[in-house]
Protein backbone atom coordinates (compact mmCIF):
# COMPACT_ATOMS: atom_id res chain seq x y z
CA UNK A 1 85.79 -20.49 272.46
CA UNK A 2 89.16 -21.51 275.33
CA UNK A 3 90.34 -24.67 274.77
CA UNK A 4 90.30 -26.97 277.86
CA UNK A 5 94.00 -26.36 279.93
CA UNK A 6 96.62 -28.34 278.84
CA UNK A 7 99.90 -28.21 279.33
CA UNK A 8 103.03 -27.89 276.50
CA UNK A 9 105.98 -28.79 275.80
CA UNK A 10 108.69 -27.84 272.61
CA UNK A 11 110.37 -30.30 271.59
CA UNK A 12 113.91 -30.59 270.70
CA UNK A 13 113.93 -33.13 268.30
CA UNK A 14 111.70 -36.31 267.25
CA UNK A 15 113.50 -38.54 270.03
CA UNK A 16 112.05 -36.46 272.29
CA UNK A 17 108.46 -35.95 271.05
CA UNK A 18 108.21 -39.42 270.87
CA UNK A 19 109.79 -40.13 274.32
CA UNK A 20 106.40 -37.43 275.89
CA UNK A 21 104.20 -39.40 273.68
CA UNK A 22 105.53 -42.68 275.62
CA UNK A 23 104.87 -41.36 278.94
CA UNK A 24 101.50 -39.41 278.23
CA UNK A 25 100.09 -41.93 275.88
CA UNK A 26 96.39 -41.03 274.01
CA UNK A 27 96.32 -37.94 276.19
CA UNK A 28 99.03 -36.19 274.37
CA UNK A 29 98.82 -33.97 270.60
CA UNK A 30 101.28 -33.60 268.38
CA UNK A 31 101.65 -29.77 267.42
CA UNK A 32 102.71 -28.60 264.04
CA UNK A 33 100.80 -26.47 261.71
CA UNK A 34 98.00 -26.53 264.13
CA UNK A 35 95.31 -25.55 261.10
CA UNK A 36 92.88 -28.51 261.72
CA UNK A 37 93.99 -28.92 265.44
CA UNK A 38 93.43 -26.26 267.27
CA UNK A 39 90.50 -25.31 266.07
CA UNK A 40 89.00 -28.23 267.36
CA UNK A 41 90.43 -27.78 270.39
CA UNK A 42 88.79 -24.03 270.64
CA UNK A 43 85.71 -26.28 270.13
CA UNK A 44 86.21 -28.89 272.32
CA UNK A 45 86.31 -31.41 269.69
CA UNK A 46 89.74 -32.18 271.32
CA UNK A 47 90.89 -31.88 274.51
CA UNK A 48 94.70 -33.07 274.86
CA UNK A 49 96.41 -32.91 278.20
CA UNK A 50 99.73 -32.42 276.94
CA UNK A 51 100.60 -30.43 273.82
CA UNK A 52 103.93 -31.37 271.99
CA UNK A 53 104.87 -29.03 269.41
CA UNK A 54 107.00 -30.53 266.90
CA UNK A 55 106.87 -27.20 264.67
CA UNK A 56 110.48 -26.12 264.53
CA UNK A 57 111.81 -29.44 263.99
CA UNK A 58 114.16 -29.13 260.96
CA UNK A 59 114.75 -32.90 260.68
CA UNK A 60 111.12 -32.64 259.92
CA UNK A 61 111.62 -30.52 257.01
CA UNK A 62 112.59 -31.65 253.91
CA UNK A 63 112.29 -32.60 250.38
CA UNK A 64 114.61 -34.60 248.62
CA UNK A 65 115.15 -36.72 245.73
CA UNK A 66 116.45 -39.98 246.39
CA UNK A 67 117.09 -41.66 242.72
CA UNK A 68 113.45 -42.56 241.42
CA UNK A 69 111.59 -41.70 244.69
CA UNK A 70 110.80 -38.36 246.19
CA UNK A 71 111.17 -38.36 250.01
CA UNK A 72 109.07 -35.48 252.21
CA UNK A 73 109.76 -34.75 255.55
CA UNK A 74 105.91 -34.83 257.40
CA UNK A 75 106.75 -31.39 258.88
CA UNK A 76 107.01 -29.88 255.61
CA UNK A 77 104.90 -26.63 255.12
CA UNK A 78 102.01 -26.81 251.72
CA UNK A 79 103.67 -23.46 250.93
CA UNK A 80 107.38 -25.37 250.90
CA UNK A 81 105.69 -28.03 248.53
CA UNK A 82 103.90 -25.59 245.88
CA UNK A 83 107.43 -23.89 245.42
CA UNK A 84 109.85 -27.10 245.85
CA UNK A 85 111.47 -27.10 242.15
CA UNK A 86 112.07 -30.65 242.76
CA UNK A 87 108.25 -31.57 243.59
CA UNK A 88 107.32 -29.51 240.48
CA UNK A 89 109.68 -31.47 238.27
CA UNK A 90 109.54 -35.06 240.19
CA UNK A 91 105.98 -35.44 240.93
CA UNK A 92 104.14 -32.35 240.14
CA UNK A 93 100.59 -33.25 241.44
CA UNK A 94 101.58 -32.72 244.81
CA UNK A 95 102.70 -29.00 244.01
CA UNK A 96 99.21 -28.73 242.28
CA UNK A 97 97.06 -30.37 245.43
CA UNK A 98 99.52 -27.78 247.63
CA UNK A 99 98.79 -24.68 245.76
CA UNK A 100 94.99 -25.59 245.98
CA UNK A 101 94.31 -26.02 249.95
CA UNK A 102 93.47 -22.89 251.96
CA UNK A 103 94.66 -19.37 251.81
CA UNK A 104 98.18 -18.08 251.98
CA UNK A 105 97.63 -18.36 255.63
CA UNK A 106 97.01 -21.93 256.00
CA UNK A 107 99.72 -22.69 253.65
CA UNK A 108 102.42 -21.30 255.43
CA UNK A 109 101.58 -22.85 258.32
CA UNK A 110 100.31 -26.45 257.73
CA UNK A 111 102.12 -29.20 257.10
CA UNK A 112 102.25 -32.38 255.17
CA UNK A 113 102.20 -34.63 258.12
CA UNK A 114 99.50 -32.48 259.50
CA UNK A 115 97.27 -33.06 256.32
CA UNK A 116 97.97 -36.87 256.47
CA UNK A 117 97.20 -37.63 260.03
CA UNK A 118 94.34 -35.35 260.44
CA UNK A 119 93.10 -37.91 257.83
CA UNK A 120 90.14 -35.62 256.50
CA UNK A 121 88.26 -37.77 254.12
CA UNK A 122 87.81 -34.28 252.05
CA UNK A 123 91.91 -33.53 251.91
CA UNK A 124 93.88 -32.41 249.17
CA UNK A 125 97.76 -33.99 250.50
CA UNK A 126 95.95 -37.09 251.31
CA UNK A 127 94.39 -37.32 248.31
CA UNK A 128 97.07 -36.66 245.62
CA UNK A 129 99.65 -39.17 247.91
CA UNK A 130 96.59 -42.17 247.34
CA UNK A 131 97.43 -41.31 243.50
CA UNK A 132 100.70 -41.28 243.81
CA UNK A 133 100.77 -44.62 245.65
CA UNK A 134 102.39 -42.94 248.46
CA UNK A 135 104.13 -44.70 251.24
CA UNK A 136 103.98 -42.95 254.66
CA UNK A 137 107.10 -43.73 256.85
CA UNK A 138 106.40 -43.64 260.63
CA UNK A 139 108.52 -43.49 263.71
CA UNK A 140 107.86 -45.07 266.98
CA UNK A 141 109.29 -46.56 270.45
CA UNK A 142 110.10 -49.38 268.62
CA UNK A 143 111.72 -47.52 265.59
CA UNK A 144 110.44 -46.99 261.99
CA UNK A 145 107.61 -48.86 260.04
CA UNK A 146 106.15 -47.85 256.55
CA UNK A 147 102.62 -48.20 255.55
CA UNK A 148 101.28 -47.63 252.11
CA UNK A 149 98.74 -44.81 252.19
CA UNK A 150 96.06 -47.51 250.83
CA UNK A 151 96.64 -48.70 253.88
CA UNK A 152 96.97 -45.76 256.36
CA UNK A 153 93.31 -44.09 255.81
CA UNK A 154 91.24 -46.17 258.09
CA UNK A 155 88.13 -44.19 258.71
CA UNK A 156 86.71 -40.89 259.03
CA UNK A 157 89.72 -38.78 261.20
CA UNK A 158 91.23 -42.48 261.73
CA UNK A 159 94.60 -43.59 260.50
CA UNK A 160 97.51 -46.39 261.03
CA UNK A 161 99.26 -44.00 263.53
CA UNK A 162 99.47 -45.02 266.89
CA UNK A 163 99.57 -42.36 270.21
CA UNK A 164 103.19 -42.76 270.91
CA UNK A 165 104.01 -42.65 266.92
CA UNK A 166 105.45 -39.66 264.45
CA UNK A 167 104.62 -38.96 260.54
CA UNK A 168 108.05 -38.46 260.04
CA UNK A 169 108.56 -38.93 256.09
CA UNK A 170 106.45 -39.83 252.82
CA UNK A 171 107.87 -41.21 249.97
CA UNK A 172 106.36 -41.02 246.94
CA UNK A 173 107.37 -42.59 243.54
CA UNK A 174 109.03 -40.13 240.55
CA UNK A 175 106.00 -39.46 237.89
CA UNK A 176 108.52 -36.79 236.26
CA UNK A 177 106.16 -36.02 233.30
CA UNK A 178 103.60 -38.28 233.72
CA UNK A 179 100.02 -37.01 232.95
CA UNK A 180 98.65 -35.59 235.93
CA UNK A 181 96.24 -32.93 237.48
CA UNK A 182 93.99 -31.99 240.83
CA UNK A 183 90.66 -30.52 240.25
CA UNK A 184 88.43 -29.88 242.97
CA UNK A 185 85.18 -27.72 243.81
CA UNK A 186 84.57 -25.94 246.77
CA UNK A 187 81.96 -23.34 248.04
CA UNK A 188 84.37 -21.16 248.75
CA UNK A 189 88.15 -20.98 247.12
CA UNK A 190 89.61 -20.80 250.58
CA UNK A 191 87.26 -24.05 252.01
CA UNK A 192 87.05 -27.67 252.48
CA UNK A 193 86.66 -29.38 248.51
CA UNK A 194 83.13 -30.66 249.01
CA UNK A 195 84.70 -33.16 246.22
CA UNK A 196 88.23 -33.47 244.63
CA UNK A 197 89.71 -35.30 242.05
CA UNK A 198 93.64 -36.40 241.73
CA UNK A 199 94.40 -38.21 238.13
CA UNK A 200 98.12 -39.49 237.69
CA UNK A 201 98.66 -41.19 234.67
CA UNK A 202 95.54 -44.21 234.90
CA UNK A 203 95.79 -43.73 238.35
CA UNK A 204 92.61 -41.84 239.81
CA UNK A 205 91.96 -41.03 243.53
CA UNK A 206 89.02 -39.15 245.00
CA UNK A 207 88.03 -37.02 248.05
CA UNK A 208 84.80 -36.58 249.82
CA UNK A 209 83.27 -40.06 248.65
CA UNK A 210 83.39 -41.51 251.68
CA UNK A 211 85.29 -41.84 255.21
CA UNK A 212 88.79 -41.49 253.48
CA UNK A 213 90.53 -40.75 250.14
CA UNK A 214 89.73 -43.63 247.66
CA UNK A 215 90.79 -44.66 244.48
CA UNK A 216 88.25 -44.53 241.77
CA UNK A 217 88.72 -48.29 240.56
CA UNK A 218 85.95 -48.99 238.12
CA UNK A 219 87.08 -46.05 235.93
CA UNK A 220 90.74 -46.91 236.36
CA UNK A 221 89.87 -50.06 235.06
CA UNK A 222 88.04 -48.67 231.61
CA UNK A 223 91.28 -46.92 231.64
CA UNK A 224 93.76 -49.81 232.10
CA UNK A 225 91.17 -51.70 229.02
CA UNK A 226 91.90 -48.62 226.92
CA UNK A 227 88.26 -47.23 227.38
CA UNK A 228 87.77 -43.55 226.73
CA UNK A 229 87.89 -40.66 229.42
CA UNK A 230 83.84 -40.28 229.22
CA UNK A 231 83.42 -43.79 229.74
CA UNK A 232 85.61 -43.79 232.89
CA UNK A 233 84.45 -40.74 234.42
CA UNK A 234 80.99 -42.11 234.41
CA UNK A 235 82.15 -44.86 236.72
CA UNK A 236 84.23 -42.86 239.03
CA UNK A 237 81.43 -43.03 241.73
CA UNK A 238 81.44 -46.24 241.61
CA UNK A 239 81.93 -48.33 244.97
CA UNK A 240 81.76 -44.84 247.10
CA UNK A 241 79.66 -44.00 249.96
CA UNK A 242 79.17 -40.15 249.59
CA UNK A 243 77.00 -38.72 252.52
CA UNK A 244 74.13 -36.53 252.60
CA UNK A 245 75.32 -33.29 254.84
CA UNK A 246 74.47 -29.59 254.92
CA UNK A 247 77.18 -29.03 252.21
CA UNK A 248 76.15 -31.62 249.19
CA UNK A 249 73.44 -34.15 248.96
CA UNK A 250 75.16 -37.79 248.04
CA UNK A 251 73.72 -37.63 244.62
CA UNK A 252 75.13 -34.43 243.78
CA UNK A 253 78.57 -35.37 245.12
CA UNK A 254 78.48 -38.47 242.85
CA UNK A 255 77.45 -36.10 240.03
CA UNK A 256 80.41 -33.92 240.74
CA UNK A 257 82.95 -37.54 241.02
CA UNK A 258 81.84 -38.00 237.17
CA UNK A 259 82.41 -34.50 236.07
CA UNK A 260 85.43 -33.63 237.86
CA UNK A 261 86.97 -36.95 236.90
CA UNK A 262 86.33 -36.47 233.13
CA UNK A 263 88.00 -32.70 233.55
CA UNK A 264 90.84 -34.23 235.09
CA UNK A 265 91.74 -36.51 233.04
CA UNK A 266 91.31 -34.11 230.33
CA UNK A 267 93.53 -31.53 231.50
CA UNK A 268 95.88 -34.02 232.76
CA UNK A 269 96.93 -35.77 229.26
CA UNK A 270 96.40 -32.86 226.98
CA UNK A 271 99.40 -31.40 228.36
């Protein structure tokens, strides 16, 4: 399918992206990776007026270790993640959720900030930053705010970001060594998790239980009592809302919450 018309402009830098996003308000689109955007703009899910295309913006594009906190420019490519040595050697989940989303294609093209505020409840990014205890740095007309990514998944495609604001950085605590792994399962190896699994350390986070990432509480607390992995992953459904779609019937997603989580947390501290 065309997309509706729109027009477009390329930005120079994030002063300027946000200064278009002032003047068109809701009727504007950031551009970066465009993997989940236009798409649904082919569709007609979306129909922006005014296209600003942030993708070449090198301030954007980063990763970068400041003392015990790794900081990630939002425009930074999945592909620039999986192969960052300082991801793999700071917080190493995130180069593990990279290397699992899409094809080759997809990861050379979309971006971190993409991931994040497309807020699929079903994303890898979003999900490993909720273990991580991410905090998602945002830039605006009235300059730069943080929100903790507990906070920033709101609903289903709905996040803390306002029109006229940028995903400009996430910083995310050093875990260095710290027990971790991403397990998901998919139809497909190239498609949509129809549930994943992020463990770091006690620290569990899931997606598609529900409108957004969430963190699998009841089994991090067997954890945090010094309860056994079995006995945790049995709870890791636990306060989800799973739907019932054409992909996975609720039940069976909960199923797949128990078994993934007791994989994960297998793999993650027998390493």
């Amino acid at each position: 399918m065309i997309p509706a018309p729109f027009d477009y402009v390329r930005a120079a830098s994030v002063a300027q992206a946000l200064d278009v996003l002032h003047d068109h308000g809701d009727r504007a689109r950031l551009l970066a990776g465009g993997q989940s955007l236009l798409p649904m703009m082919k569709l007609r899910l979306a129909a922006p007026e005014m296209l600003v295309d942030i993708s070449d913006l090198d301030e954007l594009r980063f990763v970068r270790r400041d003392g015990e906190t790794v900081a990630i420019g939002g425009g930074t490519r999945y592909a620039d993640l999986a192969l960052s040595d300082v991801i793999r050697q700071s917080v190493p989940l995130i180069a593990r959720a990279a290397r699992r989303v899409g094809d080759a294609q997809v990861r050379y093209r979309g971006t971190l900030g993409g991931a994040l505020a497309h807020a699929d409840p079903a994303g890898d990014l979003p999900t490993a930053i909720l273990a991580l205890d991410g905090t998602i740095v945002i830039s605006g007309p009235h300059g730069t705010r943080t929100v903790a990514a507990a906070d920033f998944f709101i609903d289903y495609y709905t996040t803390a970001l306002a029109a006229d604001e940028i995903l400009t950085e996430v910083r995310i605590p050093v875990t260095g060594a710290e027990k971790c792994w991403y397990d998901r399962f998919s139809e497909r190896s190239a498609g949509w998790p129809i549930v994943a699994v992020a463990v770091a350390g006690t620290r569990i986070a899931l997606a598609g239980m529900g409108a957004t990432p969430l963190r699998a509480v009841a089994a991090e607390d067997v954890l945090a009592a010094g309860g056994d992995f079995a006995g945790a992953a049995e709870l890791a459904a636990e306060g989800t809302a799973p739907v019932s779609d054409q992909r996975a019937h609720a039940d069976y997603r909960r199923h797949l919450a128990r078994v993934l989580t007791y994989r994960a947390l297998q793999r993650a501290h027998s390493r």
